[in-house]
Protein backbone atom coordinates (compact mmCIF):
# COMPACT_ATOMS: atom_id res chain seq x y z
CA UNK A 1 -38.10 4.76 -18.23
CA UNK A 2 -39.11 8.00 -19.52
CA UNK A 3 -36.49 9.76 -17.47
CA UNK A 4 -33.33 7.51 -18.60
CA UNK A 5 -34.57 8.21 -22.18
CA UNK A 6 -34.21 12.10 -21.50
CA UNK A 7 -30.51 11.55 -20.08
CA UNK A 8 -29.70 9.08 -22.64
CA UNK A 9 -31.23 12.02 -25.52
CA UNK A 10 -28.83 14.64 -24.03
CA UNK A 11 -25.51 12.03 -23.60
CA UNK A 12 -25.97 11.39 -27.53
CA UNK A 13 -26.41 15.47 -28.03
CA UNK A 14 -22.98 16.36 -25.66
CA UNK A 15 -21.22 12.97 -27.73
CA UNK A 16 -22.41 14.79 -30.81
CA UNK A 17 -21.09 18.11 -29.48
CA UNK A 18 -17.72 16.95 -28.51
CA UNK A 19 -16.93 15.08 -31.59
CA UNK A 20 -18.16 17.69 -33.78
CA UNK A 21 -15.53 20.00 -32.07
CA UNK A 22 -12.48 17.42 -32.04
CA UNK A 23 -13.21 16.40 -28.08
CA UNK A 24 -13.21 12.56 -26.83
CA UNK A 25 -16.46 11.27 -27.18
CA UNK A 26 -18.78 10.84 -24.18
CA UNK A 27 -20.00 7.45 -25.13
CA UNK A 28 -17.76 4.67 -25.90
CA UNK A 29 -20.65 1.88 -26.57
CA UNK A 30 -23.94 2.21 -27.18
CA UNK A 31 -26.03 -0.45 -26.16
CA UNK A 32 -29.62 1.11 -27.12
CA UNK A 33 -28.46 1.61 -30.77
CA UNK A 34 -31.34 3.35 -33.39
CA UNK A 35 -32.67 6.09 -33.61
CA UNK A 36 -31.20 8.23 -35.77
CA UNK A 37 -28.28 10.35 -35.37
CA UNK A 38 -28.53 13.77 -32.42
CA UNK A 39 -28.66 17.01 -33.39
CA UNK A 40 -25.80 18.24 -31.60
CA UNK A 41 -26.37 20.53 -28.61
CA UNK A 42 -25.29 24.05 -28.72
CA UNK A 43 -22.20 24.25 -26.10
CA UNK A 44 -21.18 22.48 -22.81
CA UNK A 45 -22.79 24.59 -20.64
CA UNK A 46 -26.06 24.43 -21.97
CA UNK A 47 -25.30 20.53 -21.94
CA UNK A 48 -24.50 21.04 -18.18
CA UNK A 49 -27.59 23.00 -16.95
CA UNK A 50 -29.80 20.36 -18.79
CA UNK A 51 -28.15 17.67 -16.58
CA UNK A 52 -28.70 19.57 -13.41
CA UNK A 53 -32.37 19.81 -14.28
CA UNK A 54 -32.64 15.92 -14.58
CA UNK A 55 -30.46 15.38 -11.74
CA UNK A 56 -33.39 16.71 -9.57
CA UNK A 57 -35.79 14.14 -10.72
CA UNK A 58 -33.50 11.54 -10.57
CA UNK A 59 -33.31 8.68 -7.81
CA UNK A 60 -31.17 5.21 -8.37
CA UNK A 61 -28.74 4.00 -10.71
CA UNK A 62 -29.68 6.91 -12.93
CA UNK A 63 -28.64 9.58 -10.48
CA UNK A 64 -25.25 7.89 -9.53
CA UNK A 65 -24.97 8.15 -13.52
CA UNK A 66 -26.05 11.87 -13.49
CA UNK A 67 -23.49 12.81 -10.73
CA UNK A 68 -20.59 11.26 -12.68
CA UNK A 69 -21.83 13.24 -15.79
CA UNK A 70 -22.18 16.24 -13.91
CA UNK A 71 -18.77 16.05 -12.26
CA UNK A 72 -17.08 15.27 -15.60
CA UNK A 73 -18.23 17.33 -17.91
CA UNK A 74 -18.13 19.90 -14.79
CA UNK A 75 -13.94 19.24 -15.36
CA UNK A 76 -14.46 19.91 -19.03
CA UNK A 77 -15.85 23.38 -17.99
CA UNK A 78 -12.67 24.09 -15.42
CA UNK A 79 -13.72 22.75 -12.37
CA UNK A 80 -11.15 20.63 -10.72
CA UNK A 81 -12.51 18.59 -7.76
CA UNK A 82 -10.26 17.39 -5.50
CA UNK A 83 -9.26 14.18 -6.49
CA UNK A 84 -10.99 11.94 -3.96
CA UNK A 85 -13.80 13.47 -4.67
CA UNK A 86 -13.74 13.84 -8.34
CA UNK A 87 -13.22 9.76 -8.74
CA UNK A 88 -16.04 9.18 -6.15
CA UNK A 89 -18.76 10.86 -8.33
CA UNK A 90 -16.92 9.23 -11.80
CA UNK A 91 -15.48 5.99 -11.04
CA UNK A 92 -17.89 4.96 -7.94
CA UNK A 93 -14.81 4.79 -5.71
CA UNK A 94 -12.28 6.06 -3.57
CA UNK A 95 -8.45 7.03 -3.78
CA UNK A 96 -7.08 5.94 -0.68
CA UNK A 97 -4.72 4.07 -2.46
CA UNK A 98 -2.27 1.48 -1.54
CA UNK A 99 1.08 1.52 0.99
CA UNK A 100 4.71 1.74 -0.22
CA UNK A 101 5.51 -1.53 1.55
CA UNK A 102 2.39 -3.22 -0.09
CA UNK A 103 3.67 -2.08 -3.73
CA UNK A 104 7.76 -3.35 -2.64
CA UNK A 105 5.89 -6.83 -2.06
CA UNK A 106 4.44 -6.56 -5.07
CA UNK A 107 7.59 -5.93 -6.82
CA UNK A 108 9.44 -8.67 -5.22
CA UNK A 109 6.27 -11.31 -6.49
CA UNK A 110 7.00 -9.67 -9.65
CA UNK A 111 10.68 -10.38 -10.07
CA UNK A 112 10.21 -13.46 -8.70
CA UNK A 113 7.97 -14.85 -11.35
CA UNK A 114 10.32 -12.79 -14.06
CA UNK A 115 13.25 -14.39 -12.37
CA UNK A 116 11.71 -18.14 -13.23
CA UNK A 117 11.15 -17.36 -16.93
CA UNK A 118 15.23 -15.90 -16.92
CA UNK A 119 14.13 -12.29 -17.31
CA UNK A 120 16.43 -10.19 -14.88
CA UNK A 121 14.92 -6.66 -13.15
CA UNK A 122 16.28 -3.67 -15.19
CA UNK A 123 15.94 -1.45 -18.62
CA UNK A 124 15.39 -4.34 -20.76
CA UNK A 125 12.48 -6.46 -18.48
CA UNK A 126 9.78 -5.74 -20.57
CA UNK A 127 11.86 -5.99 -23.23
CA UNK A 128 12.95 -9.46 -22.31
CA UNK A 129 9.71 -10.83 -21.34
CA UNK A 130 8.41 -9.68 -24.87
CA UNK A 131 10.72 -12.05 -26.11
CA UNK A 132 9.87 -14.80 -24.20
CA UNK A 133 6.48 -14.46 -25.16
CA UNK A 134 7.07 -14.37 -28.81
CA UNK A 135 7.59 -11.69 -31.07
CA UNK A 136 5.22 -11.00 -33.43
CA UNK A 137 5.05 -8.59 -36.90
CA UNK A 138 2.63 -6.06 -36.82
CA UNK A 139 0.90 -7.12 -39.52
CA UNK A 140 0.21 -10.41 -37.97
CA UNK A 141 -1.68 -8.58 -34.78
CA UNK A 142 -5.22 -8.54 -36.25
CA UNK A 143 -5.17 -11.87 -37.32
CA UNK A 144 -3.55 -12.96 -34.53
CA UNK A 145 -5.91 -11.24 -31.75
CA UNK A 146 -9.00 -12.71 -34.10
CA UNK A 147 -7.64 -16.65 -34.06
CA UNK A 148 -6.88 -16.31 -30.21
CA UNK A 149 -10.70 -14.75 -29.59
CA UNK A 150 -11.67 -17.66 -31.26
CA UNK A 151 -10.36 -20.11 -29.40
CA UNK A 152 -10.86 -18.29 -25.79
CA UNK A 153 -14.83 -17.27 -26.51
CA UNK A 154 -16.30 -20.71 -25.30
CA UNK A 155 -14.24 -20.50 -21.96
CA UNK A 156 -15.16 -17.10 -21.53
CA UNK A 157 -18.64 -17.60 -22.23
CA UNK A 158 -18.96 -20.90 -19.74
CA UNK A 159 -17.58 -18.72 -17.45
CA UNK A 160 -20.19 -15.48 -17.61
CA UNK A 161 -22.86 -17.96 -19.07
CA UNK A 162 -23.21 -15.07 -21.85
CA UNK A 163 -24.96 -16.37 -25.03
CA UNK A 164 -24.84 -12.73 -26.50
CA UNK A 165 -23.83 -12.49 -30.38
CA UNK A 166 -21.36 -9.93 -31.32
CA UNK A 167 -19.73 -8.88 -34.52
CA UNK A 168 -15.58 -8.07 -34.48
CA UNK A 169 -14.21 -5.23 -36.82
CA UNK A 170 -9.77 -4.76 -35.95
CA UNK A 171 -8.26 -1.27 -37.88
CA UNK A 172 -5.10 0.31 -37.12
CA UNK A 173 -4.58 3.73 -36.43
CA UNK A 174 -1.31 5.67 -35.54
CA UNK A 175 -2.06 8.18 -32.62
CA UNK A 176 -0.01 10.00 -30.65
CA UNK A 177 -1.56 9.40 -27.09
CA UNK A 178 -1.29 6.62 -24.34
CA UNK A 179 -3.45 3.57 -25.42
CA UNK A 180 -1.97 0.82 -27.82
CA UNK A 181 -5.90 -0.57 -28.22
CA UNK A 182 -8.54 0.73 -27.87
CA UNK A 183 -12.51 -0.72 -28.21
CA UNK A 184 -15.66 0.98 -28.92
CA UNK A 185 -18.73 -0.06 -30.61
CA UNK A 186 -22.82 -0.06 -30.82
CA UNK A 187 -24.92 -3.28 -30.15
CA UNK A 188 -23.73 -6.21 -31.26
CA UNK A 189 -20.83 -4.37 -33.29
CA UNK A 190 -17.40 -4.21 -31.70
CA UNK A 191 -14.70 -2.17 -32.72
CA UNK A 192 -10.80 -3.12 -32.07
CA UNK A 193 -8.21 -0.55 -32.92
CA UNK A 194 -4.67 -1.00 -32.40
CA UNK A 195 -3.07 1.95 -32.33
CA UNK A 196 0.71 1.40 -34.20
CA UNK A 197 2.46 4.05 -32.35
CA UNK A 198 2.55 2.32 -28.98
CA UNK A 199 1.59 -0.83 -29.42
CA UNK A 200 4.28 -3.87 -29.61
CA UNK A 201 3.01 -7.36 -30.17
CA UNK A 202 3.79 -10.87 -29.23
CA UNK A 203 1.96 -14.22 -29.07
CA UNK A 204 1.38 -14.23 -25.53
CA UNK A 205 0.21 -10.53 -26.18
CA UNK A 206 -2.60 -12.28 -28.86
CA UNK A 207 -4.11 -13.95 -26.33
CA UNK A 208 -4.13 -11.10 -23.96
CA UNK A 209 -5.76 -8.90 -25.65
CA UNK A 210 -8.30 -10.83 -27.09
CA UNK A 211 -8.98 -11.84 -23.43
CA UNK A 212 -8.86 -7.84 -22.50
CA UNK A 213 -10.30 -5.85 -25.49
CA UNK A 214 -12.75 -8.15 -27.08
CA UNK A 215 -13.83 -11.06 -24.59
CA UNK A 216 -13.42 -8.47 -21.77
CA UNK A 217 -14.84 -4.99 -23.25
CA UNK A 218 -16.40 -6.17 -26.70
CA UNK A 219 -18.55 -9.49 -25.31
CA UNK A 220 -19.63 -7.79 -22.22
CA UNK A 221 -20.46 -4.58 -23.72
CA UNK A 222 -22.41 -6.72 -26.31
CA UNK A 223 -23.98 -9.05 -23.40
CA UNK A 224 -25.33 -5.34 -21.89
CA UNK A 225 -26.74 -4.51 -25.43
CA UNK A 226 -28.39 -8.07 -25.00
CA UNK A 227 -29.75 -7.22 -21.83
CA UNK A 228 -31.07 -3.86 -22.52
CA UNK A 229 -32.99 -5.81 -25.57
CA UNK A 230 -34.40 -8.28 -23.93
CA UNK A 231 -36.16 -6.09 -21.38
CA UNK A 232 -36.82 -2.68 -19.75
CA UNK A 233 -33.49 -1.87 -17.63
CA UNK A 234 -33.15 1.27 -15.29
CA UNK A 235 -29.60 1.92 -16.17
CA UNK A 236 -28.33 4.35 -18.83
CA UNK A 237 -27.60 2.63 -21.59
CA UNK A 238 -25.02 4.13 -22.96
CA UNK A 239 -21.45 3.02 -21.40
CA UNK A 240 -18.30 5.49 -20.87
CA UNK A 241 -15.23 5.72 -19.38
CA UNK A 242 -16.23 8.17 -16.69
CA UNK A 243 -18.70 5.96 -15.52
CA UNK A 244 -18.81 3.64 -12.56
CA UNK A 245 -18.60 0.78 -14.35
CA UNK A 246 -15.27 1.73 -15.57
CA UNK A 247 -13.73 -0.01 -12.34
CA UNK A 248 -15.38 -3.29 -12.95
CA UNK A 249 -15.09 -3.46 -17.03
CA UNK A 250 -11.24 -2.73 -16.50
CA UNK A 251 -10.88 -4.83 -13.39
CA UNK A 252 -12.11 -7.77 -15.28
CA UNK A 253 -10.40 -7.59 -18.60
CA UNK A 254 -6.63 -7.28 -17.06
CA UNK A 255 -7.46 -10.02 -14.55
CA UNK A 256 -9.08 -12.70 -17.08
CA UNK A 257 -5.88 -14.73 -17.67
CA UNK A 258 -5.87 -15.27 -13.70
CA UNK A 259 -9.49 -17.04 -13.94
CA UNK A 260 -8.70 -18.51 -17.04
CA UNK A 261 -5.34 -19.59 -17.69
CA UNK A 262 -3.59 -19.37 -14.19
CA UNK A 263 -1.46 -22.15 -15.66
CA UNK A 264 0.50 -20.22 -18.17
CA UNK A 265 3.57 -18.66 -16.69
CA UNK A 266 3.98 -16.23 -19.21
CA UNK A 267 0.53 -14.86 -19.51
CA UNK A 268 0.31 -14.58 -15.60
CA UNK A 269 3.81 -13.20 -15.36
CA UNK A 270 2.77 -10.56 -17.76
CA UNK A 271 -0.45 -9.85 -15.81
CA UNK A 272 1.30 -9.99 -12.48
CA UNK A 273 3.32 -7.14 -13.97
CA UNK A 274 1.21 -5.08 -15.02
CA UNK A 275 -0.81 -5.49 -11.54
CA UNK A 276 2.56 -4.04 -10.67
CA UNK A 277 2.70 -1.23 -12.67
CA UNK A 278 -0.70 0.10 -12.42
CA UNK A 279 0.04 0.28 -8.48
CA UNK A 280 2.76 2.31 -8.93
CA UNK A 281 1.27 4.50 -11.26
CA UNK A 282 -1.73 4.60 -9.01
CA UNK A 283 0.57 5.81 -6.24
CA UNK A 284 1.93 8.82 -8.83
CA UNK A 285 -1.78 9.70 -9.73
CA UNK A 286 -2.30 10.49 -5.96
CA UNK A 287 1.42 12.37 -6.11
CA UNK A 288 1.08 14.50 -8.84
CA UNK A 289 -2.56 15.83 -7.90
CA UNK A 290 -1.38 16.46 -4.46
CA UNK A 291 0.73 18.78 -6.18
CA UNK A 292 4.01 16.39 -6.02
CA UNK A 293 6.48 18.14 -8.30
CA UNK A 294 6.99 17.07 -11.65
CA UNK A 295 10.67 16.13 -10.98
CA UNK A 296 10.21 13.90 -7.91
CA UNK A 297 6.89 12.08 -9.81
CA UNK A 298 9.15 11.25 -12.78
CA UNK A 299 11.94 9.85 -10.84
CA UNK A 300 9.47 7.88 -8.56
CA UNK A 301 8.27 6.26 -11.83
CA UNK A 302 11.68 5.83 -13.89
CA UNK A 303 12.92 3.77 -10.19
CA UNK A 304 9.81 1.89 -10.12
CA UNK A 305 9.53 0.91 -13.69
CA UNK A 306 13.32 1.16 -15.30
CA UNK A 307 12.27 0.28 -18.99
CA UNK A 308 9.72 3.47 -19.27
CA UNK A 309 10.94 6.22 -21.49
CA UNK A 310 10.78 9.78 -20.83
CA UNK A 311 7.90 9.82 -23.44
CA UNK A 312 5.63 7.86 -21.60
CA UNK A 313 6.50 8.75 -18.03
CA UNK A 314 5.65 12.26 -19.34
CA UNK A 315 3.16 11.39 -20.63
CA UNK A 316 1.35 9.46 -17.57
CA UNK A 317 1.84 12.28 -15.71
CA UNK A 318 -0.19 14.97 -18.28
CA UNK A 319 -2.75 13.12 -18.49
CA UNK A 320 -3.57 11.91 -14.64
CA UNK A 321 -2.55 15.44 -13.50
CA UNK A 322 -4.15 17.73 -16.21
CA UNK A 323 -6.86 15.52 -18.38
CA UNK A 324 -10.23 15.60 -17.53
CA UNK A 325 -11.13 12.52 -18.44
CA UNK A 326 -7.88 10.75 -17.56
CA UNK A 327 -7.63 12.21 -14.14
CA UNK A 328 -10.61 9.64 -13.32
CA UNK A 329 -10.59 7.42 -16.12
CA UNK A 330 -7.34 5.97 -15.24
CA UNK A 331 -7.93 5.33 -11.53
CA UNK A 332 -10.24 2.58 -12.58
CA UNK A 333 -7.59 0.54 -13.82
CA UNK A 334 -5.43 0.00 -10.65
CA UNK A 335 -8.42 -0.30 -8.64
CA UNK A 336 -10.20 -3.16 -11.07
CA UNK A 337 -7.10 -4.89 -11.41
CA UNK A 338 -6.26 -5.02 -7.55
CA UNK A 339 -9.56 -6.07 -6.91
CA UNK A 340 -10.31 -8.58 -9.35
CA UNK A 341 -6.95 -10.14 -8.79
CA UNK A 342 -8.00 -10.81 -5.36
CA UNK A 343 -11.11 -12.27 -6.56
CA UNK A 344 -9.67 -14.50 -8.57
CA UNK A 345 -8.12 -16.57 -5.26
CA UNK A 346 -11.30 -16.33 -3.60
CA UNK A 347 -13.87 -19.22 -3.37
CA UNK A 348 -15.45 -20.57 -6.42
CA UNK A 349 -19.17 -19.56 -5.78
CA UNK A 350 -18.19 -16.17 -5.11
CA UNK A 351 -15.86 -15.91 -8.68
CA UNK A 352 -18.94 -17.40 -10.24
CA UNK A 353 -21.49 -15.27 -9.16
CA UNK A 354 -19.34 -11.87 -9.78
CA UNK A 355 -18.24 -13.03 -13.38
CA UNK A 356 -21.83 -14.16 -14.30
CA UNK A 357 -22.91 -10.69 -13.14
CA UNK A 358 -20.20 -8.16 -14.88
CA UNK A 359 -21.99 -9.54 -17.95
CA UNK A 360 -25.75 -8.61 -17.40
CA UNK A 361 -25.15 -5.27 -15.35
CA UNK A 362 -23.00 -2.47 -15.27
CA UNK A 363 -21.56 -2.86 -11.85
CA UNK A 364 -20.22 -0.01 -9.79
CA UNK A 365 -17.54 -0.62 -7.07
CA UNK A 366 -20.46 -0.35 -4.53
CA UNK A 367 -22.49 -3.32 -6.36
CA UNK A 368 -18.80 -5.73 -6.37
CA UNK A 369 -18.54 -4.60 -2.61
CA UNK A 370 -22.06 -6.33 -2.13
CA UNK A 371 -20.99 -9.05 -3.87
CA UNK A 372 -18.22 -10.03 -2.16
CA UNK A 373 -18.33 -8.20 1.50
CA UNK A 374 -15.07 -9.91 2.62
CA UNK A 375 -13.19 -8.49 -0.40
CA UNK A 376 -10.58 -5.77 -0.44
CA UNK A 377 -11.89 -1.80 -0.49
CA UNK A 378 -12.32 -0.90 -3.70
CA UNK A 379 -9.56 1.72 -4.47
CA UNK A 380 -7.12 0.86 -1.65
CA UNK A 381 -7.28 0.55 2.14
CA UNK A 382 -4.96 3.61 2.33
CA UNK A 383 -1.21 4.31 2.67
């Protein structure tokens, strides 16, 4: 594996780089911890030319890697790709997206199940379905998310038949930027922080993300560590968020309640909603980069989801028209969840075999396609 070990020495020397200089880091969790920490490398560009050298010896899963580093940190630089073909070479998929009448049925599933907990359509929805599923302090979060883990690991675990260890760490932090929580770690060592400024949390929440952030990212980034110990791999072992496995990893920890728990109402009705949501924002991700003014985006979101504030619609908008990272990153989310929603009413061997395999390989969409043949496109059919 002498050739993954050279692309996995530069990743750690660009992580080093961009940290050092205030940038998002390039690896969010490393599952081939030791070694020391990277001398960082000298500037992007010399980062980038180093990449294109390996990218000619490379053949595999370590090429489709290469290409999503190249066409990433290629964005960092001031390329801009069009947008199909930026989230092809990042995110393993396409962004043909999904039809205005398919997102209205959504909608109408969506107040539906809303509509059977009491929870009208309007400003206060969210707000209303926070409620119902209990209010909670923020001080009681960590705790909270930690006694819900708890009792959800063993389900999770029959479920993947993952026997990997893993060790939890929760901090709060109080960010201005989009995500509420946010995981990271190295081996067996998971890291869970909450970030105060956006987050809001309820009971129901708990449960969620436990099931999201640390039985969804933390186990299965710590079942990949596993892996990687045990024996050789071919893959780069060292996960991010511009990375095809982005699509799976976020597909999978939305859509666990569905599996799991497609008995609780609340849970489900919260999923189902934020299924919802991430198609609509999906459809303003292809607006805005098709050069959709900023006006007609912002109303298109504010009809679609009445309780967003200007904040966040703005928000949205800078960072999956302008951000480098976000202009991919955040395409995996609407295309995991869609897809891995429809897996979950599929048949049981083909649930069982997908689940058991997003914990031992980094799957791209290509891999889940083979999986399942007769499942939806990854990314949409089109509109």
């Amino acid at each position: 594996m002498e050739l993954r070990d050279e692309v996995e020495n530069v990743l750690r020397a660009w992580d080093a780089y961009e940290i050092g200089h205030g940038g998002a880091p390039v690896i969010d969790f490393d599952c081939a911890p030791g070694g020391g920490a990277p001398e960082a490398a000298p500037d992007r560009l010399a980062v980038y030319r180093r990449l294109v050298e390996l990218r000619e010896r490379a053949t595999g899963v370590v090429a489709v890697r290469l290409d999503a580093d190249l066409a990433y940190l290629g964005a960092l630089l001031g390329e801009r790709l069009p947008l199909d073909d930026y989230v092809r070479a990042t995110q393993g998929c396409g962004v043909a997206g999904w039809s205005d009448a398919y997102v209205a049925e959504q909608a109408e599933e969506v107040r539906k199940a809303l509509g059977d907990l009491g929870i009208g359509w309007g400003a206060r929805a969210n707000a209303e379905l926070r409620e119902v599923e209990g209010l909670l302090d923020v001080k009681e979060a960590p705790d909270a998310i930690r006694q819900a883990a708890e009792e959800l690991e063993p389900v999770v675990r029959a479920a993947t038949e993952c026997s990997a260890p893993y060790r939890l760490t929760v901090e709060t932090v109080d960010l201005d930027v989009y995500w509420a929580f946010w995981l990271d770690g190295v081996g067996d060592h998971v890291r869970l922080r909450l970030n105060l400024a956006n987050v809001e949390f309820t009971e129901v929440g708990a449960r969620q993300f436990a099931l999201h952030e640390v039985l969804g990212h933390g186990l299965q980034s710590a079942a990949l560590t596993k892996q990687a110990a045990d024996g050789d791999v071919p893959w780069v072992r060292l996960l991010s968020i511009h990375a095809p496995q982005s699509v799976m990893s976020e597909g999978i920890a939305q859509a666990w309640p569905l599996f799991l728990m497609p008995e609780d109402k609340v849970l489900t009705t919260r999923v189902r909603l934020g299924h919802y949501m991430q198609l609509v924002l999906a459809q303003v991700h292809l607006a805005i980069n098709e050069g959709t003014s900023i006006s007609v985006c912002a109303d298109r979101v504010r009809d679609a989801l009445p309780w967003w504030s200007d904040k966040a619609i703005a928000r949205c908008l800078t960072d999956r028209g302008a951000d480098p990272q976000h202009r991919s990153y955040m395409w995996s989310y609407p295309a995991g969840i869609e897809w891995f929603a429809a897996l979950a009413e599929a048949d049981q061997a083909t649930r069982a075999l997908v689940l058991k395999d997003a914990y031992r390989l980094p799957l791209a969409p290509d891999d889940l396609a083979a999986r399942w043949p007769a499942g939806p496109p990854v990314g949409g059919p089109g509109v």
